[in-house]
Protein backbone atom coordinates (compact mmCIF):
# COMPACT_ATOMS: atom_id res chain seq x y z
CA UNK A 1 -31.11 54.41 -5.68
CA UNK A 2 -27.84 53.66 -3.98
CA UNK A 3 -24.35 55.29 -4.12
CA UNK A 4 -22.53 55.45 -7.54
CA UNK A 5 -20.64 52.98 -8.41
CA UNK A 6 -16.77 54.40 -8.47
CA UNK A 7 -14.37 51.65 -7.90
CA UNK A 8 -15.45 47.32 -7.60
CA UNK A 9 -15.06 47.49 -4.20
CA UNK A 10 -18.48 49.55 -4.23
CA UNK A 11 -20.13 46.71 -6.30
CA UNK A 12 -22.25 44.11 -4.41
CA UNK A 13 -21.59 41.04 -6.31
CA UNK A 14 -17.47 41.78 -5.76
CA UNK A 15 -18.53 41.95 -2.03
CA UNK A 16 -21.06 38.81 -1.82
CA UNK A 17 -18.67 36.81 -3.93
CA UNK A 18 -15.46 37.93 -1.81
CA UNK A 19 -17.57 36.67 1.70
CA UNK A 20 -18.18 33.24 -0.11
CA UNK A 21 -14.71 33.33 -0.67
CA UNK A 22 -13.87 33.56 2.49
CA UNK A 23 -16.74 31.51 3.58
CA UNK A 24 -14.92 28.73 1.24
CA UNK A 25 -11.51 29.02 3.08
CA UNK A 26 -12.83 28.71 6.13
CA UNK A 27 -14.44 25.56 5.40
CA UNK A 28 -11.40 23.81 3.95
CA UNK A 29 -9.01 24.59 6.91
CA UNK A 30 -9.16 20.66 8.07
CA UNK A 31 -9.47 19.30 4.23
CA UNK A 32 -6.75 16.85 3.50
CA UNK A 33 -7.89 16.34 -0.44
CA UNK A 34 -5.26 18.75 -1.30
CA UNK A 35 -6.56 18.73 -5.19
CA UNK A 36 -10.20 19.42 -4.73
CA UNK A 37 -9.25 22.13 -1.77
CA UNK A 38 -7.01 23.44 -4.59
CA UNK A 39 -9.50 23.62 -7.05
CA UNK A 40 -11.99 24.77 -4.78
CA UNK A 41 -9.87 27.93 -3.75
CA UNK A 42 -9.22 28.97 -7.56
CA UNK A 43 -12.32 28.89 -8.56
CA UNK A 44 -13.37 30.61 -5.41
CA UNK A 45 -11.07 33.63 -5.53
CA UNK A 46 -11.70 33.77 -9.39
CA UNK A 47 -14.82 35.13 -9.26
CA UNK A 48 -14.54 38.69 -7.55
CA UNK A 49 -10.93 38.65 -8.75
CA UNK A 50 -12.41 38.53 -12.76
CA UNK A 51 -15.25 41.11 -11.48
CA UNK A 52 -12.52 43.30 -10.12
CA UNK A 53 -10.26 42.88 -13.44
CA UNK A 54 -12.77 43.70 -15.38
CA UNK A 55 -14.14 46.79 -13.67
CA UNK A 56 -10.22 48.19 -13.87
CA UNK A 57 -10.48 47.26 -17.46
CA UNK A 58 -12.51 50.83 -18.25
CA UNK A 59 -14.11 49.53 -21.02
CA UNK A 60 -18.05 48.39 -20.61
CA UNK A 61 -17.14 45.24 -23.32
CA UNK A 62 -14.15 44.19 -21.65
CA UNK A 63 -15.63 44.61 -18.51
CA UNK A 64 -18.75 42.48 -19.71
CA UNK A 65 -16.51 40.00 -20.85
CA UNK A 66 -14.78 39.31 -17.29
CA UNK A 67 -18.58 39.08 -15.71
CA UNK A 68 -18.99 36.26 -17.97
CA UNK A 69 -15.85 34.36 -17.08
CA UNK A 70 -16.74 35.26 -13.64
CA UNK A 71 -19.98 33.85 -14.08
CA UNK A 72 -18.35 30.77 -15.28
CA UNK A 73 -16.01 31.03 -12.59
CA UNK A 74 -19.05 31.09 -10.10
CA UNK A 75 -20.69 27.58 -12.15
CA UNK A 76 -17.56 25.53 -12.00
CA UNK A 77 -17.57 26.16 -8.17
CA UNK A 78 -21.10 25.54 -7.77
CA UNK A 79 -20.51 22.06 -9.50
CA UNK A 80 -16.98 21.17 -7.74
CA UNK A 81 -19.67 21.99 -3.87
CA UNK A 82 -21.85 19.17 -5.96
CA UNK A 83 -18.93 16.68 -5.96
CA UNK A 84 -17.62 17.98 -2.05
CA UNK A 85 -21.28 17.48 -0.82
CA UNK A 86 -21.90 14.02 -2.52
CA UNK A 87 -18.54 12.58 -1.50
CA UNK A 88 -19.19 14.03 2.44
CA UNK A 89 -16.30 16.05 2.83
CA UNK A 90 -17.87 18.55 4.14
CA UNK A 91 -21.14 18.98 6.11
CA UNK A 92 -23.85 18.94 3.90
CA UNK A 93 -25.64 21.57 5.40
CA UNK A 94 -22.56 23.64 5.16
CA UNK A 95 -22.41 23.48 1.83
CA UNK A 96 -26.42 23.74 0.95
CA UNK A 97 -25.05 27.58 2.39
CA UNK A 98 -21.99 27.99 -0.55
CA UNK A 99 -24.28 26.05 -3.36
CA UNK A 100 -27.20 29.05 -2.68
CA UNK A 101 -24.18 31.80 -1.93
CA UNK A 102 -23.57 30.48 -5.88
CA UNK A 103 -26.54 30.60 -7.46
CA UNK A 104 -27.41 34.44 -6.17
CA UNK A 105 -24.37 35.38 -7.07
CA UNK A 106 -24.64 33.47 -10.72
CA UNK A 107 -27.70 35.58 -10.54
CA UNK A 108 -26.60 38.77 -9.79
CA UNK A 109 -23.59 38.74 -12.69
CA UNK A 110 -26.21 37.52 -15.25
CA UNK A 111 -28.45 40.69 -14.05
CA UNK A 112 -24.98 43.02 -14.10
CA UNK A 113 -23.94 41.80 -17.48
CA UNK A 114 -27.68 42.78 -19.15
CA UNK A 115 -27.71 45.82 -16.96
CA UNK A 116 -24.37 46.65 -18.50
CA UNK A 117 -25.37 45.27 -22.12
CA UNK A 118 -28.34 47.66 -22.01
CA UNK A 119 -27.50 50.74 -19.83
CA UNK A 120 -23.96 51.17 -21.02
């Protein structure tokens, strides 16, 4: 088993959803659709930043409640890469990356949130 868990930073969906974060940015330096790179970026830096929240919260039902808007966070992303990747604004292969970067990650929140429902 790993090391306790004592701050978010130490959680591995806060650090897989910050480098798709990143990964994100990166991407958009050249985009001139200033909306969707807007968009993009929110929903983006929501994710670990509602994981994070929530962990500060203290409290296991608060905390399960921010997974689940993070979760959300993490679907409206995945579908806004749908719309970049079928309009061609960015590589497609590029983005293949980000969609599967968002559906572990969906993955590991849903597996969090029942660890957390159960265990907690």
């Amino acid at each position: 088993m790993g090391s306790p868990i004592k701050k978010f930073e130490d959680l591995e969906v806060w650090k897989v959803s910050m480098r798709l974060t990143v990964d994100l940015y990166r991407e958009l330096t050249d985009c001139t659709d200033f909306g969707l790179h807007d968009q993009l970026q929110r929903s983006a830096v929501s994710i670990p930043s509602n994981i994070a929240e929530g962990f500060e919260r203290k409290s296991n039902k608060e905390f399960i409640q921010f997974l689940h808007i993070a979760k959300g966070s993490c679907a409206e992303l995945r579908t806004q890469l749908y719309i970049v990747k079928e309009i061609g604004l960015i590589d497609s292969e590029k983005i293949d990356g980000l969609l599967e970067q968002t559906q572990k990650i969906g993955a590991r929140l849903y597996k969090l949130i029942q660890t957390r429902k159960v265990r907690f």
